[in-house]
C-alpha atoms as a PDB file:
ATOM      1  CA  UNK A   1      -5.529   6.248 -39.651  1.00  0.00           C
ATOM      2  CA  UNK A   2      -2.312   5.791 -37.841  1.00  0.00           C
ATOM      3  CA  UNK A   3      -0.794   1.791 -37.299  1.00  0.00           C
ATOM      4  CA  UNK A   4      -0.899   0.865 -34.358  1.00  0.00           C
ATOM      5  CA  UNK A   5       1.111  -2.539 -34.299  1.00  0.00           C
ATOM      6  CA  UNK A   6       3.505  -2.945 -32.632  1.00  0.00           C
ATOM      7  CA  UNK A   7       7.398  -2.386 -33.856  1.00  0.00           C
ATOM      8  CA  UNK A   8      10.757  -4.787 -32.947  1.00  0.00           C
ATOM      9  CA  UNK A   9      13.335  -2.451 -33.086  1.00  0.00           C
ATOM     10  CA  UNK A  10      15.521  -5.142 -33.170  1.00  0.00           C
ATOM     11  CA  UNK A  11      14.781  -5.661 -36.643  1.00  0.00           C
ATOM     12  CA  UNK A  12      14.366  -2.206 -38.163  1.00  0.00           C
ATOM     13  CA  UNK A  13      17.625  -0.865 -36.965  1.00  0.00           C
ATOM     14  CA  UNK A  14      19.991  -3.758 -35.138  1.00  0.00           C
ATOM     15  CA  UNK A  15      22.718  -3.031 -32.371  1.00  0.00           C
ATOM     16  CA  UNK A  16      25.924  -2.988 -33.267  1.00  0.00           C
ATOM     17  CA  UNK A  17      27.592  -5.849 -30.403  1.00  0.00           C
ATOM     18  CA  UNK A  18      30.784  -5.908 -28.873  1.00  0.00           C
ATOM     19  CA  UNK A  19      32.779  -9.125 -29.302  1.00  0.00           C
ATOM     20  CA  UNK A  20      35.473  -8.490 -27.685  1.00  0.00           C
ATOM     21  CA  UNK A  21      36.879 -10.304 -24.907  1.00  0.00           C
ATOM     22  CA  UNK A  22      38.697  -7.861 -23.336  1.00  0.00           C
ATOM     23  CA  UNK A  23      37.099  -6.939 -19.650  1.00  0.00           C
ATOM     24  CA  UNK A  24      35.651  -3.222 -20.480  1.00  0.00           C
ATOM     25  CA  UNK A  25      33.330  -1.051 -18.418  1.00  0.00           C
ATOM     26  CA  UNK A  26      31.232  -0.606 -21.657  1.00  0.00           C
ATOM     27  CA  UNK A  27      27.903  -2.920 -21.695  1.00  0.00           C
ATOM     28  CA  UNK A  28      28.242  -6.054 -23.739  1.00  0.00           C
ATOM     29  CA  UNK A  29      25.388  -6.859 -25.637  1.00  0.00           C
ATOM     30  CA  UNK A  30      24.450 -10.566 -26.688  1.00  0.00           C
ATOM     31  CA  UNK A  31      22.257  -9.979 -29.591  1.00  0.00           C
ATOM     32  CA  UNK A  32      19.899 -13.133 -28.561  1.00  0.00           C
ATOM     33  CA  UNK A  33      19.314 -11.449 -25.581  1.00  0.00           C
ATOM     34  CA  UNK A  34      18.061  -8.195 -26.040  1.00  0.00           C
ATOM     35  CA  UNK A  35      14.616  -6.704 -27.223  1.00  0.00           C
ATOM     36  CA  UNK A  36      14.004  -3.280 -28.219  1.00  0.00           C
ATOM     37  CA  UNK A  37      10.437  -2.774 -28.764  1.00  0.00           C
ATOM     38  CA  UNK A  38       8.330   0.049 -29.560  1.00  0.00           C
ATOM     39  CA  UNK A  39       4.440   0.123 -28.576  1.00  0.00           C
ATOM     40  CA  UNK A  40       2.184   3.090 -29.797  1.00  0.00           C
ATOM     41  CA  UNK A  41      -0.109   4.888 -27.704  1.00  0.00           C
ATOM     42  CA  UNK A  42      -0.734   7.604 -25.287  1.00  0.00           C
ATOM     43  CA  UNK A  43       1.324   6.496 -22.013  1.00  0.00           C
ATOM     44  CA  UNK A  44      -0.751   5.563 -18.850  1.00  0.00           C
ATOM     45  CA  UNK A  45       0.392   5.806 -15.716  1.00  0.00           C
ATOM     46  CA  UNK A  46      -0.729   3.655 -12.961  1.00  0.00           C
ATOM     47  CA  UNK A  47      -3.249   4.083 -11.183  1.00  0.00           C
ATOM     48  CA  UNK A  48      -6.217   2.663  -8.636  1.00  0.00           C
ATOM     49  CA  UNK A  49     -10.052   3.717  -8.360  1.00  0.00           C
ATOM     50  CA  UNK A  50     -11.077   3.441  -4.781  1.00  0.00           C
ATOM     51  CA  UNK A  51     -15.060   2.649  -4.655  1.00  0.00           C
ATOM     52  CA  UNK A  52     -17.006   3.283  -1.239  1.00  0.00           C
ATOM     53  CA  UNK A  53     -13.617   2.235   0.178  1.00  0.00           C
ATOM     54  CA  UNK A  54     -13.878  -1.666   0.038  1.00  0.00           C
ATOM     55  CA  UNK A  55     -13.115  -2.168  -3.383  1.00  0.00           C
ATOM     56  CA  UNK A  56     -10.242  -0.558  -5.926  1.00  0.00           C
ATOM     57  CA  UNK A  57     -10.226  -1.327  -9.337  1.00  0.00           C
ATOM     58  CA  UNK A  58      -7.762   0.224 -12.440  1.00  0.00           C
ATOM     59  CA  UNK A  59      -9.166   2.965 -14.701  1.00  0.00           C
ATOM     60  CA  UNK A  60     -10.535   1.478 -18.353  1.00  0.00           C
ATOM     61  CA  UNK A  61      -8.126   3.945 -20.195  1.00  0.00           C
ATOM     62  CA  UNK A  62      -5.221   1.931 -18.065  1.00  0.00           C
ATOM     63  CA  UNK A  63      -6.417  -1.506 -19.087  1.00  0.00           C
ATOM     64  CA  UNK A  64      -6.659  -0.946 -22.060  1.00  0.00           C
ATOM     65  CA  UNK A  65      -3.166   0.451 -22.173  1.00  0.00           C
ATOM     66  CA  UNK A  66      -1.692  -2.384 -20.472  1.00  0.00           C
ATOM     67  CA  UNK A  67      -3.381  -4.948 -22.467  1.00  0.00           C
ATOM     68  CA  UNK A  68      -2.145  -3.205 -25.564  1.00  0.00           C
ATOM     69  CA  UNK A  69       1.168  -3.325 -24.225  1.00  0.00           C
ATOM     70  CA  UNK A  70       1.110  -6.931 -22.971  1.00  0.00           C
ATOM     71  CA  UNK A  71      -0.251  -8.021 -26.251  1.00  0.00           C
ATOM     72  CA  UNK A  72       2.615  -6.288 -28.793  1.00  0.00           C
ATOM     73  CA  UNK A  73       5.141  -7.989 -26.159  1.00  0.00           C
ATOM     74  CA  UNK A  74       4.097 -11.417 -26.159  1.00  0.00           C
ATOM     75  CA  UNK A  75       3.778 -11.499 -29.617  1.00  0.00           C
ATOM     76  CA  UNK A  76       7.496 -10.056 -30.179  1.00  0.00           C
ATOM     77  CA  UNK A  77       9.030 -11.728 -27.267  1.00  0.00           C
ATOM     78  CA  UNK A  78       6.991 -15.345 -27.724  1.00  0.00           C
ATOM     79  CA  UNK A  79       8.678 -16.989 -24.573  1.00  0.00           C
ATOM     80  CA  UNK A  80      12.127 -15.477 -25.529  1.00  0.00           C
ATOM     81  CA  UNK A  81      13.358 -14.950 -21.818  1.00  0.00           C
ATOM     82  CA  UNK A  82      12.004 -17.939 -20.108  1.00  0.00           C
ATOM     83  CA  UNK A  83      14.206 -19.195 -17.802  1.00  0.00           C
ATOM     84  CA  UNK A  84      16.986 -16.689 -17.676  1.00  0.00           C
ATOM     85  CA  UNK A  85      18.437 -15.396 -14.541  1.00  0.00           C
ATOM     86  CA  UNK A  86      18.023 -11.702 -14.298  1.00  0.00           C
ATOM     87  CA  UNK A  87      16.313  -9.275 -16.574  1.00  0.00           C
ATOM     88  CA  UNK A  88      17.446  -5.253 -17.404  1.00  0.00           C
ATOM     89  CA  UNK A  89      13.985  -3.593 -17.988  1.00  0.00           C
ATOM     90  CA  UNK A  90      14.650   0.067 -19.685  1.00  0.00           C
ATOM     91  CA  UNK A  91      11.491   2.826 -20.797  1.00  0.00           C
ATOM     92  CA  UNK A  92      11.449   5.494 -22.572  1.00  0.00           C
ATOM     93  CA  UNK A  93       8.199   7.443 -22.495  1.00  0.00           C
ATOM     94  CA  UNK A  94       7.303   9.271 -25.603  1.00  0.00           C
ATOM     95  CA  UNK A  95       4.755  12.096 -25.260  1.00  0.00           C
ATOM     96  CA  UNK A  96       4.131  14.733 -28.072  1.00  0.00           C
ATOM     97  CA  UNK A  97       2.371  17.938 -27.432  1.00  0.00           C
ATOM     98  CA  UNK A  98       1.911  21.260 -29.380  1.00  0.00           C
ATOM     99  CA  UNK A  99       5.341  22.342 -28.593  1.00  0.00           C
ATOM    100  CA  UNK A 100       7.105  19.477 -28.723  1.00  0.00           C
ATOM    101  CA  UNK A 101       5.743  19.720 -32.680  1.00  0.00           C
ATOM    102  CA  UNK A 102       6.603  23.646 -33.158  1.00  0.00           C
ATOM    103  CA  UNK A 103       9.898  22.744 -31.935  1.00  0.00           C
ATOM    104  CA  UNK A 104      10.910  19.357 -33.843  1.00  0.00           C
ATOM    105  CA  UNK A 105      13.337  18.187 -31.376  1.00  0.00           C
ATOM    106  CA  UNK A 106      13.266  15.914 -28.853  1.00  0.00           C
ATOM    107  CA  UNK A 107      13.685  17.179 -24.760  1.00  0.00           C
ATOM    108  CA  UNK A 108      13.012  15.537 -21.248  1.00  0.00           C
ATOM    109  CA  UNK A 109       9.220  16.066 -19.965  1.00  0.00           C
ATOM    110  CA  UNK A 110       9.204  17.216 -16.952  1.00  0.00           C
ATOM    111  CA  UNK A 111       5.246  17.207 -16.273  1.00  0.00           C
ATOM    112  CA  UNK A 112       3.101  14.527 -14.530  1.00  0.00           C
ATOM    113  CA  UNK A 113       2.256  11.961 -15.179  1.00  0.00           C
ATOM    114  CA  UNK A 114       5.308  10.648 -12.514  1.00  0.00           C
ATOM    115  CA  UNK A 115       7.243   8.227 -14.265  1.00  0.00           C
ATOM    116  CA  UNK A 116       7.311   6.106 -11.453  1.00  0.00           C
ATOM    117  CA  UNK A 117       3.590   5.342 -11.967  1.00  0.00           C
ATOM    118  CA  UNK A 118       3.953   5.059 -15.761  1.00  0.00           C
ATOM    119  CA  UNK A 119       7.602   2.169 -15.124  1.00  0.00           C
ATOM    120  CA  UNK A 120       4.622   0.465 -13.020  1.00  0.00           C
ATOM    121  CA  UNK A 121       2.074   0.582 -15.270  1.00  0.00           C
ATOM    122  CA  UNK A 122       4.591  -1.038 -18.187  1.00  0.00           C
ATOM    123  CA  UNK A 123       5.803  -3.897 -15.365  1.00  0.00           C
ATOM    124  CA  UNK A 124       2.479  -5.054 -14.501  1.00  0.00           C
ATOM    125  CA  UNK A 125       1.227  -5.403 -18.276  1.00  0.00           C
ATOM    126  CA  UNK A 126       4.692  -7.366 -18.450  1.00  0.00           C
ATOM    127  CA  UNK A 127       3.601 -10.288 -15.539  1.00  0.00           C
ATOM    128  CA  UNK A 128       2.319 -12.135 -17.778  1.00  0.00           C
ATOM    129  CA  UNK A 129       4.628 -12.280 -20.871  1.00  0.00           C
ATOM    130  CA  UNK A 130       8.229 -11.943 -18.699  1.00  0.00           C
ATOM    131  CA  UNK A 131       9.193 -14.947 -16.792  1.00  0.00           C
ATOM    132  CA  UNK A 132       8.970 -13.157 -13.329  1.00  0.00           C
ATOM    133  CA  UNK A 133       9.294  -9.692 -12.358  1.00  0.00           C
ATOM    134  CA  UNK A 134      11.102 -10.185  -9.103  1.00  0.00           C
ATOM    135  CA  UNK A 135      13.843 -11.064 -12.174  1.00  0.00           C
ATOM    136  CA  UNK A 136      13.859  -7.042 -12.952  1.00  0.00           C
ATOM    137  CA  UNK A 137      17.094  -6.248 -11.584  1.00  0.00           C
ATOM    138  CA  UNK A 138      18.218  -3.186 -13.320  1.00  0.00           C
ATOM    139  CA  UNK A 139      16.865  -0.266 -15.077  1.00  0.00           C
ATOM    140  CA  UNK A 140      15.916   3.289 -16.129  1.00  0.00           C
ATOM    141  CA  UNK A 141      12.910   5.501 -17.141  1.00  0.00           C
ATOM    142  CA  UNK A 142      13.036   8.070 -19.110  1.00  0.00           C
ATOM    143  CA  UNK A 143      10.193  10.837 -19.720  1.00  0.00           C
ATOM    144  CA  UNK A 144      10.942  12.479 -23.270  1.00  0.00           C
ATOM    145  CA  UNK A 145       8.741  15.222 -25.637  1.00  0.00           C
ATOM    146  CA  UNK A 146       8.922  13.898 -29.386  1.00  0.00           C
ATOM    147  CA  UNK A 147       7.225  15.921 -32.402  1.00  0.00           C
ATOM    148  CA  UNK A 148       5.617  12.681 -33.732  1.00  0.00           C
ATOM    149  CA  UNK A 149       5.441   9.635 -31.621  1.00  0.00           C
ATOM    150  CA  UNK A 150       4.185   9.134 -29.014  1.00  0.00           C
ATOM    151  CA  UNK A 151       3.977   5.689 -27.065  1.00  0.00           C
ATOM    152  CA  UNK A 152       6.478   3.979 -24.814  1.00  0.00           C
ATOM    153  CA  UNK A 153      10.332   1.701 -25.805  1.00  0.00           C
ATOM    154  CA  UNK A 154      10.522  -1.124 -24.055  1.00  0.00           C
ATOM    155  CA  UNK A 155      14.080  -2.382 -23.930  1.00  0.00           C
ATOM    156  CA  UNK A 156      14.327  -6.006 -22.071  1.00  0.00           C
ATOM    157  CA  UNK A 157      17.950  -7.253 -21.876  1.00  0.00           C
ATOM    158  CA  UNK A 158      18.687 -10.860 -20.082  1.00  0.00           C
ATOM    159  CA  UNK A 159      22.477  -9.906 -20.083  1.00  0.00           C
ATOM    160  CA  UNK A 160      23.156  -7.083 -17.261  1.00  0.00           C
ATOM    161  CA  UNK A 161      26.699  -6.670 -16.674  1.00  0.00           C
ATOM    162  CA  UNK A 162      28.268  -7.782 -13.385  1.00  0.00           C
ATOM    163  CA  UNK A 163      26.617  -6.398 -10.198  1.00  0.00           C
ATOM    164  CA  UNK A 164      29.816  -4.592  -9.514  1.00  0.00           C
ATOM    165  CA  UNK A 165      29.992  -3.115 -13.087  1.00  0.00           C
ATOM    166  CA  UNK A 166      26.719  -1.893 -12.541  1.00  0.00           C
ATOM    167  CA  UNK A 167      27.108  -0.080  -9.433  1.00  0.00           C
ATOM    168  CA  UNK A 168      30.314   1.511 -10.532  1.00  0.00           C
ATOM    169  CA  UNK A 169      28.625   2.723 -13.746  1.00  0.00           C
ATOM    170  CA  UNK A 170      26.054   4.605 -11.322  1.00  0.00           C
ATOM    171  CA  UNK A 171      29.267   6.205  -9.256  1.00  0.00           C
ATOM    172  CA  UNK A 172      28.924   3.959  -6.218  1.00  0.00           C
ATOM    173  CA  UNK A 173      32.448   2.077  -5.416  1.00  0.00           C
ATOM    174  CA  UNK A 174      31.047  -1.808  -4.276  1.00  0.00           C
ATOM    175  CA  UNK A 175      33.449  -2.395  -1.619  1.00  0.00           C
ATOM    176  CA  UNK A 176      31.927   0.644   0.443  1.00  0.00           C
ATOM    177  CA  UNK A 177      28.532  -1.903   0.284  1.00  0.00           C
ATOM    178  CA  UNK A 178      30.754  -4.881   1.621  1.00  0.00           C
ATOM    179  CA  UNK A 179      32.746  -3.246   4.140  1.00  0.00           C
ATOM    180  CA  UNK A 180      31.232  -4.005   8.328  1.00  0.00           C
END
């Protein structure tokens, strides 16, 4: 029998946070800030059953999911980011199969489910335990084959760095965006 509870990465392995004041184009964490969370399970991507066309309803297999992951959040989180400003939601989906176990490593999965479907999936089991998720400003997803785990890292950060610092990290200058 496998656990199934939920784990705070925060706690089992901490960041190491920059405290310098110096500008830098490297993130700045603020320890108080930032959750790294682990939830155990086989991913679910999003996803609506149409019946006779009038009504839609989810899947149980993606309830339960959600609930599962709505549950280990709250619990870890415990009204943590009320009232902040902006949120940085990152995933990383974790997905074993035969191969990924011959093979011991870790790669990127590059099979469905889409992992736009699966980032939705994770944001609307978060509605309920994140302030508001019109305050998801930033973030990746990431698809990944591990040997062992499979399940999904949630990684909420109420720090982003500067709007400009963010778009220059992703290669786009911010005065093309502000020029008529």
């Amino acid at each position: 029998m496998t656990d199934t509870s939920p784990v705070d990465l925060n706690s089992a392995n901490p960041h190491k946070h920059c405290t310098s004041k110096k500008k830098s184009k490297s993130p700045v964490w603020k320890p108080a800030m930032l959750k790294t969370i682990f939830v155990r399970g086989k991913p679910r991507p999003y996803s609506l059953i149409a019946n006779a066309g009038r009504y839609s309803f989810k899947p149980d297999r993606l309830v339960q999911w959600q609930t599962k992951i709505s549950n280990a959040v709250g619990r870890i989180l415990d009204g943590e980011f009320q009232g902040v400003d902006y949120l940085r939601l990152d995933l990383v989906f974790c997905f074993t199969t035969q191969k990924a176990r011959k093979a011991g490593g870790l790669a990127f999965h590059d099979k469905r489910p889409d992992f736009d479907n699966l980032r939705k999936s994770v944001q609307d089991a978060l509605k309920d335990v994140t302030p508001d998720d019109s305050k998801i400003v930033i973030g990746t997803t990431t698809k990944i084959l591990t040997p062992h785990k499979e399940g999904v890292v949630i990684l909420l950060d109420s720090t982003p760095l500067d709007v400009f610092d963010e778009l220059e990290i992703l290669g786009i200058n911010p005065q093309f965006l502000l020029e008529q």
